[in-house]
Protein backbone atom coordinates (compact mmCIF):
# COMPACT_ATOMS: atom_id res chain seq x y z
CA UNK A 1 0.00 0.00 0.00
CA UNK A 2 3.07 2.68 0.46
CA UNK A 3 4.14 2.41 -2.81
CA UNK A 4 0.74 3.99 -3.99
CA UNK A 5 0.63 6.74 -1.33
CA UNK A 6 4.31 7.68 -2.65
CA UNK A 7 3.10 7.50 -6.09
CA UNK A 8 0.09 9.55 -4.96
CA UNK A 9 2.40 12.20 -3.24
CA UNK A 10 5.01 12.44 -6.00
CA UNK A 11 2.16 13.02 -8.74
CA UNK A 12 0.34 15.56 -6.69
CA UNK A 13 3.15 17.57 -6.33
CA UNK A 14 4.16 16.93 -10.23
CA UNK A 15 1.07 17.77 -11.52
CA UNK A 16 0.76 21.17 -9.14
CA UNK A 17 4.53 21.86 -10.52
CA UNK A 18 3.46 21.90 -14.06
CA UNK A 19 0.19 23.47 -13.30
CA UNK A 20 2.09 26.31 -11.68
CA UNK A 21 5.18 26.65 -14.20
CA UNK A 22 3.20 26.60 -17.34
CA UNK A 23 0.67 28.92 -16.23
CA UNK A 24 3.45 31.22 -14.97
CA UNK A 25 5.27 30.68 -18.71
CA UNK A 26 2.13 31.68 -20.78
CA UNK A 27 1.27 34.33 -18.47
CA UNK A 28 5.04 36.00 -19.47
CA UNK A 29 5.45 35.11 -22.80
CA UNK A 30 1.69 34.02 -24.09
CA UNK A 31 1.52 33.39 -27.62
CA UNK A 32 0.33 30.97 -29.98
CA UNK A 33 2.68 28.18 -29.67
CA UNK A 34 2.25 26.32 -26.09
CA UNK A 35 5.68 27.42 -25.01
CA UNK A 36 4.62 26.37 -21.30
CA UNK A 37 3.73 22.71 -22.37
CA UNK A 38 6.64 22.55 -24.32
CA UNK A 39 8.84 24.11 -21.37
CA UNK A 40 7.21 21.49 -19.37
CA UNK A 41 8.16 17.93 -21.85
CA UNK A 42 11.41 19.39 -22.59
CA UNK A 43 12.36 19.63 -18.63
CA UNK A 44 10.60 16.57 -18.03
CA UNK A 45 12.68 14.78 -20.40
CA UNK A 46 15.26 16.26 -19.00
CA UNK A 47 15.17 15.24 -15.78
CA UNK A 48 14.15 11.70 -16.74
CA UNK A 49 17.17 11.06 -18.13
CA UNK A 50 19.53 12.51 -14.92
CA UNK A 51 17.18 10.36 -12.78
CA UNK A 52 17.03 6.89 -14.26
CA UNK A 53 20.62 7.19 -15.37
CA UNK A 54 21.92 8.04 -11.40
CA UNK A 55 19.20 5.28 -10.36
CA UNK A 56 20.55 3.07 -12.27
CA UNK A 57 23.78 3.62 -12.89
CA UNK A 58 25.30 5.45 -9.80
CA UNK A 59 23.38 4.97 -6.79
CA UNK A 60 21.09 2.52 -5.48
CA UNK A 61 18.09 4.22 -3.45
CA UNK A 62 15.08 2.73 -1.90
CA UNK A 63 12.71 1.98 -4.32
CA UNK A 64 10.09 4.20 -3.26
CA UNK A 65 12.55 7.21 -4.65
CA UNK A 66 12.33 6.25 -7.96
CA UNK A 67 8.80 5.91 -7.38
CA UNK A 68 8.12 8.85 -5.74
CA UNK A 69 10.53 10.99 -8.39
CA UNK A 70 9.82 9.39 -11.45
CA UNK A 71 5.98 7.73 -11.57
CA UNK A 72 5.01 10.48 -9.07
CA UNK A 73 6.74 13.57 -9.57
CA UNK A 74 7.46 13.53 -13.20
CA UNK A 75 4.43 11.60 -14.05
CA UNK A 76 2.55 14.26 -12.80
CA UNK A 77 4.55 17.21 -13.89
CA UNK A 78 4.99 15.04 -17.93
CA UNK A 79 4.02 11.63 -19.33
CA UNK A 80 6.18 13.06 -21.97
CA UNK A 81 9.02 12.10 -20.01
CA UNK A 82 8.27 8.74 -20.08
CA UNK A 83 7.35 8.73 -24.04
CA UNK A 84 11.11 10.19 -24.29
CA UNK A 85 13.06 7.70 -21.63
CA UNK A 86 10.81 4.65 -23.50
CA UNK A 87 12.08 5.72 -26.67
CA UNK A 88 15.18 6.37 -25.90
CA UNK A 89 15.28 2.40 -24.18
CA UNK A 90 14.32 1.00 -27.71
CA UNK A 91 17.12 2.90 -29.73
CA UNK A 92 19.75 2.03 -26.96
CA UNK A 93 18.63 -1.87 -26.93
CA UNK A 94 19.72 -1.53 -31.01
CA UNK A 95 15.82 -0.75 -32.00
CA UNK A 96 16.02 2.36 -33.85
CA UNK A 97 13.35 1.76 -36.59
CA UNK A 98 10.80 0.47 -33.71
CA UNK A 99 11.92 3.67 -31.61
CA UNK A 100 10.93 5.72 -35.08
CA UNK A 101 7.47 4.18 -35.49
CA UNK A 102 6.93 4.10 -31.54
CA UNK A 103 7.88 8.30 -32.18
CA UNK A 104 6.12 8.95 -35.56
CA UNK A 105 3.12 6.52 -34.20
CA UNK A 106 2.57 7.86 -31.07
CA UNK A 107 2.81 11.48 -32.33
CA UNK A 108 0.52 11.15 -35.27
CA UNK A 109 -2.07 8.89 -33.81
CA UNK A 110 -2.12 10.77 -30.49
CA UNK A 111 -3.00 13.80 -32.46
CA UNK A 112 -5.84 12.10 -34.48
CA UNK A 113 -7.04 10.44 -31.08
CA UNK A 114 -7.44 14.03 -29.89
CA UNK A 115 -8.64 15.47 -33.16
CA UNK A 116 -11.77 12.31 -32.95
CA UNK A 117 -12.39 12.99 -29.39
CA UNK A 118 -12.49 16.68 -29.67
CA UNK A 119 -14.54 15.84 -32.90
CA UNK A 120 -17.41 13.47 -30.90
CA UNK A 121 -17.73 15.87 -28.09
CA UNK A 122 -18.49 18.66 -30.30
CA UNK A 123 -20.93 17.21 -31.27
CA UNK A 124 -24.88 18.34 -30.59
């Protein structure tokens, strides 16, 4: 049961973080282009990649950190993150035409899957 109260915590706090930084980014600099969304996936890719690699490579925390930081935290704050880390798993494990499709796939039929839903709830 802890291991869903840290996930809990970490995404709470995650999701507040982006809420908080994007909002503050499109307040300053506005715009068409969602500069505080894209702020947000870029630093949540970011700091996916120092996480798992010092998880993984250089230290060896309880398990509830990675929990807590990665699931939690930066699944709250980006599930971009994780689209970015997963990808970047398949082209490391010698997959790079799978990590293209997984990119070009998820990109292109995320955006339809939006485009249909936004479509159906237009709807009268």
């Amino acid at each position: 049961m802890d291991k869903y109260l840290v996930v809990l915590a970490g995404a709470g706090l995650g999701g507040l973080a982006r809420y908080v930084a994007s909002t503050w980014i499109m307040e300053k600099y506005g715009g068409r282009f969602p500069l505080g969304t894209f702020v947000i996936n870029i630093t949540g890719s970011f700091l996916i990649g120092v996480l798992m690699m010092l998880f993984i490579e250089r230290w060896q925390p309880h398990h509830n950190w990675r929990l807590f930081l990665v699931v939690g935290v930066l699944g709250g704050y980006t599930t971009f993150s994780s689209f970015e880390y997963e990808t970047y798993q398949i082209v490391r494990d010698g997959a790079r035409w799978m990590g293209l499709f997984y990119v070009l796939s998820s990109v292109i039929i995320g955006y339809f899957g939006v485009w249909i839903g936004a479509a159906l709830a237009a709807r009268r």
